[in-house]
C-alpha atoms as a PDB file:
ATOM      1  CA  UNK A   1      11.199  10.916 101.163  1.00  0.00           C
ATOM      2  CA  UNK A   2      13.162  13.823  99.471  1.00  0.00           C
ATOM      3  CA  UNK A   3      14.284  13.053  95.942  1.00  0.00           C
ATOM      4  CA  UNK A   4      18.027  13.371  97.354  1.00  0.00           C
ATOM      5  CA  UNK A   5      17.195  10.349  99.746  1.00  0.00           C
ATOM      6  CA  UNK A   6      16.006   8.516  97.010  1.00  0.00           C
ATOM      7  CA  UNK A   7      18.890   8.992  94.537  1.00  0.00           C
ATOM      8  CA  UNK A   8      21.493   8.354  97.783  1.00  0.00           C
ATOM      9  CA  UNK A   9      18.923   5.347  98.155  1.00  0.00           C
ATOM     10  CA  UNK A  10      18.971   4.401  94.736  1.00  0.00           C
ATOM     11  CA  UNK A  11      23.062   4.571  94.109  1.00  0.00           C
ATOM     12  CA  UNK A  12      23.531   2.376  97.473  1.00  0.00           C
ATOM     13  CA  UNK A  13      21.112  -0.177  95.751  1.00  0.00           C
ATOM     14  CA  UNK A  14      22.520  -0.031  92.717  1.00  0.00           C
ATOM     15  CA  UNK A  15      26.184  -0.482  93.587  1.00  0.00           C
ATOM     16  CA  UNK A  16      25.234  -3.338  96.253  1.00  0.00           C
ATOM     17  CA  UNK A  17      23.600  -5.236  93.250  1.00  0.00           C
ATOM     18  CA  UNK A  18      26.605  -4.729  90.921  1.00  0.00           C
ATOM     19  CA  UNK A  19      29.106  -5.879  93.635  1.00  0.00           C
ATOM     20  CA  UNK A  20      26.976  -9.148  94.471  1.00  0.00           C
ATOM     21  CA  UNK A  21      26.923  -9.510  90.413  1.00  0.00           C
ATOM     22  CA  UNK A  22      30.768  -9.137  90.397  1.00  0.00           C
ATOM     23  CA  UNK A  23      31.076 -11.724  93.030  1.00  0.00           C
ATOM     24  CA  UNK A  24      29.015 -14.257  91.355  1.00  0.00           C
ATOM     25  CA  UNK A  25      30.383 -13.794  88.074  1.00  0.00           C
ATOM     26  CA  UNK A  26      34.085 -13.925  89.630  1.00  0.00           C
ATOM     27  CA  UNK A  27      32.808 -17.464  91.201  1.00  0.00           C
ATOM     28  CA  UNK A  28      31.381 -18.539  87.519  1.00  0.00           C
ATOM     29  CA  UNK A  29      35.132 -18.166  86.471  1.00  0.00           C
ATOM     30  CA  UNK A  30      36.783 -21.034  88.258  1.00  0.00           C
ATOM     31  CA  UNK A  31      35.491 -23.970  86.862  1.00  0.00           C
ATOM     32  CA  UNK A  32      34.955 -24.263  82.580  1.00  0.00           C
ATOM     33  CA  UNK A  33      34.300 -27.371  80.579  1.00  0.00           C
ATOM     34  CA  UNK A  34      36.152 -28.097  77.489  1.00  0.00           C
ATOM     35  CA  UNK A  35      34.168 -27.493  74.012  1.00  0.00           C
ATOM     36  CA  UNK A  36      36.473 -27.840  71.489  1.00  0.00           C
ATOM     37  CA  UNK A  37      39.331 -29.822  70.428  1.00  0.00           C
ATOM     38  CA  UNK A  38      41.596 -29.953  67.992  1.00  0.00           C
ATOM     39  CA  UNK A  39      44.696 -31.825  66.791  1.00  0.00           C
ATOM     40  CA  UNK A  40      47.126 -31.553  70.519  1.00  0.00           C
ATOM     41  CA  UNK A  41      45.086 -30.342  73.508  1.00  0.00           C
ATOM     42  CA  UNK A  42      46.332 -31.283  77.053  1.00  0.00           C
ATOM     43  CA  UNK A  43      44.985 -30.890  80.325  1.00  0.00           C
ATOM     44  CA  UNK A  44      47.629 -29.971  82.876  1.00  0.00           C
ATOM     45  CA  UNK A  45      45.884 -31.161  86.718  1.00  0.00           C
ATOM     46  CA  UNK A  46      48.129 -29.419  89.126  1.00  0.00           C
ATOM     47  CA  UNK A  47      48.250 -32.916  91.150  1.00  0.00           C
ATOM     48  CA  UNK A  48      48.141 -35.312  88.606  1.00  0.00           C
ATOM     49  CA  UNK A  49      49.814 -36.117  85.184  1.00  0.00           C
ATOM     50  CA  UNK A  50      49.122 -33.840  81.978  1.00  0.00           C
ATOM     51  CA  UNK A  51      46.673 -36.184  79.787  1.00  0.00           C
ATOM     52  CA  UNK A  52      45.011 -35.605  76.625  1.00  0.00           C
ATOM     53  CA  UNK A  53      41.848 -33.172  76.881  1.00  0.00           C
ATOM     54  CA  UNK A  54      38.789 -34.758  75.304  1.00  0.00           C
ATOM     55  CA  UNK A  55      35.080 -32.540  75.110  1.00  0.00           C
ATOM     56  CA  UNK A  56      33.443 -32.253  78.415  1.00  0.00           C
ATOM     57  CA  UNK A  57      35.771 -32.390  80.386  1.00  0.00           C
ATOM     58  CA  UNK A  58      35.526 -30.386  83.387  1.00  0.00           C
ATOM     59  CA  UNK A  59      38.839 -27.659  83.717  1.00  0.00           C
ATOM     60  CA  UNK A  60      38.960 -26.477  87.827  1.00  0.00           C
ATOM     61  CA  UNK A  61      41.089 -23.655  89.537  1.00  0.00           C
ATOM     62  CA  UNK A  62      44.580 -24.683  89.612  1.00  0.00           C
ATOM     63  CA  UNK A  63      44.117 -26.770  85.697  1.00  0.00           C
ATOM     64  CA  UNK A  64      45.396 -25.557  83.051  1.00  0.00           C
ATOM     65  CA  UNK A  65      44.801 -26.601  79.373  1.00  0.00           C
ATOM     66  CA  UNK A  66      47.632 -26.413  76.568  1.00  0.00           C
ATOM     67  CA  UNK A  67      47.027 -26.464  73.187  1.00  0.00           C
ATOM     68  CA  UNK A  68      50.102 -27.787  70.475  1.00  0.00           C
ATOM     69  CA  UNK A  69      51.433 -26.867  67.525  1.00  0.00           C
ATOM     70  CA  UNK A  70      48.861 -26.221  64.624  1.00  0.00           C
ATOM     71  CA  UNK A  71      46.258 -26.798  67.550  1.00  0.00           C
ATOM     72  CA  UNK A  72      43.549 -24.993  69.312  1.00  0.00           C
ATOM     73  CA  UNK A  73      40.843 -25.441  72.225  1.00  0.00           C
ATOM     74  CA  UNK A  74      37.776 -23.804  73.490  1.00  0.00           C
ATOM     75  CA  UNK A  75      36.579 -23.973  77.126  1.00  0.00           C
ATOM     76  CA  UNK A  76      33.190 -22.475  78.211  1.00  0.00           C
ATOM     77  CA  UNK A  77      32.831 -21.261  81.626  1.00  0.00           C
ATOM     78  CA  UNK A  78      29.480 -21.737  83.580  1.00  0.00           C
ATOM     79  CA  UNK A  79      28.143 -18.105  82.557  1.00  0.00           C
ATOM     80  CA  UNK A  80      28.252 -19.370  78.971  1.00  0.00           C
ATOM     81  CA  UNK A  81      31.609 -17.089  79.042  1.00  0.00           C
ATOM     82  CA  UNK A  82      33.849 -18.564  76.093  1.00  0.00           C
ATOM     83  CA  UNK A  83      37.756 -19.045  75.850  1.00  0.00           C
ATOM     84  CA  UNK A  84      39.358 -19.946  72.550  1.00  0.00           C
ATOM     85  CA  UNK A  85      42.977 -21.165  72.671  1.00  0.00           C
ATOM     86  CA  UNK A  86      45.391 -21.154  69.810  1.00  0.00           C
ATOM     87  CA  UNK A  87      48.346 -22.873  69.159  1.00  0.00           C
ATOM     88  CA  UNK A  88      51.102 -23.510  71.458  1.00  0.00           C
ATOM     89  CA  UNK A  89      49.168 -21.769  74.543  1.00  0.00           C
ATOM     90  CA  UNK A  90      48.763 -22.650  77.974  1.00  0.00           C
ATOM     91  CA  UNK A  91      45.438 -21.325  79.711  1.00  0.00           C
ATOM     92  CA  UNK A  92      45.469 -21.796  83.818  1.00  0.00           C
ATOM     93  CA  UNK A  93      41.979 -21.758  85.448  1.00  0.00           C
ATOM     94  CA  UNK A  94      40.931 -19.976  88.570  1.00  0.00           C
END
């Protein structure tokens, strides 16, 4: 094998591993779990009623967490990926 073949061979390797990684970290995005909370944190379920967030809980695609006045939030996502929130912000999921 020529050492064009093996770059060409090489550079389709390389950019079929980085669009598999973008996939999976894309998919790593849609669910978080809540790791911080203080003073007014909701969770907003887009099928149920808003209710107070609490740590651990799990935040899906289609959730969204708001955070109150003088209040904040952090949600990390399963890629160790972290989110901080600060007051008076609403942060949808997925």
């Amino acid at each position: 094998m020529n050492i064009r073949s093996r770059f060409i061979l090489a550079s389709m390797s390389l950019a079929l591993a980085s669009e598999l990684s973008n996939e999976a970290s894309a998919d790593e995005l849609k669910a978080a779990k809540v790791t911080q909370v203080i003073q007014d944190v909701r969770v907003l379920p887009s099928n149920a009623s808003p209710r107070p967030a609490a740590v651990n809980d799990d935040v899906r695609g289609g959730t969204a967490v708001q955070t109150g006045v003088q209040s904040r939030s952090e949600l990390t996502f399963k890629d160790q990926t972290i989110t901080r929130l600060g007051e008076k912000t609403t942060f949808s999921v997925g």
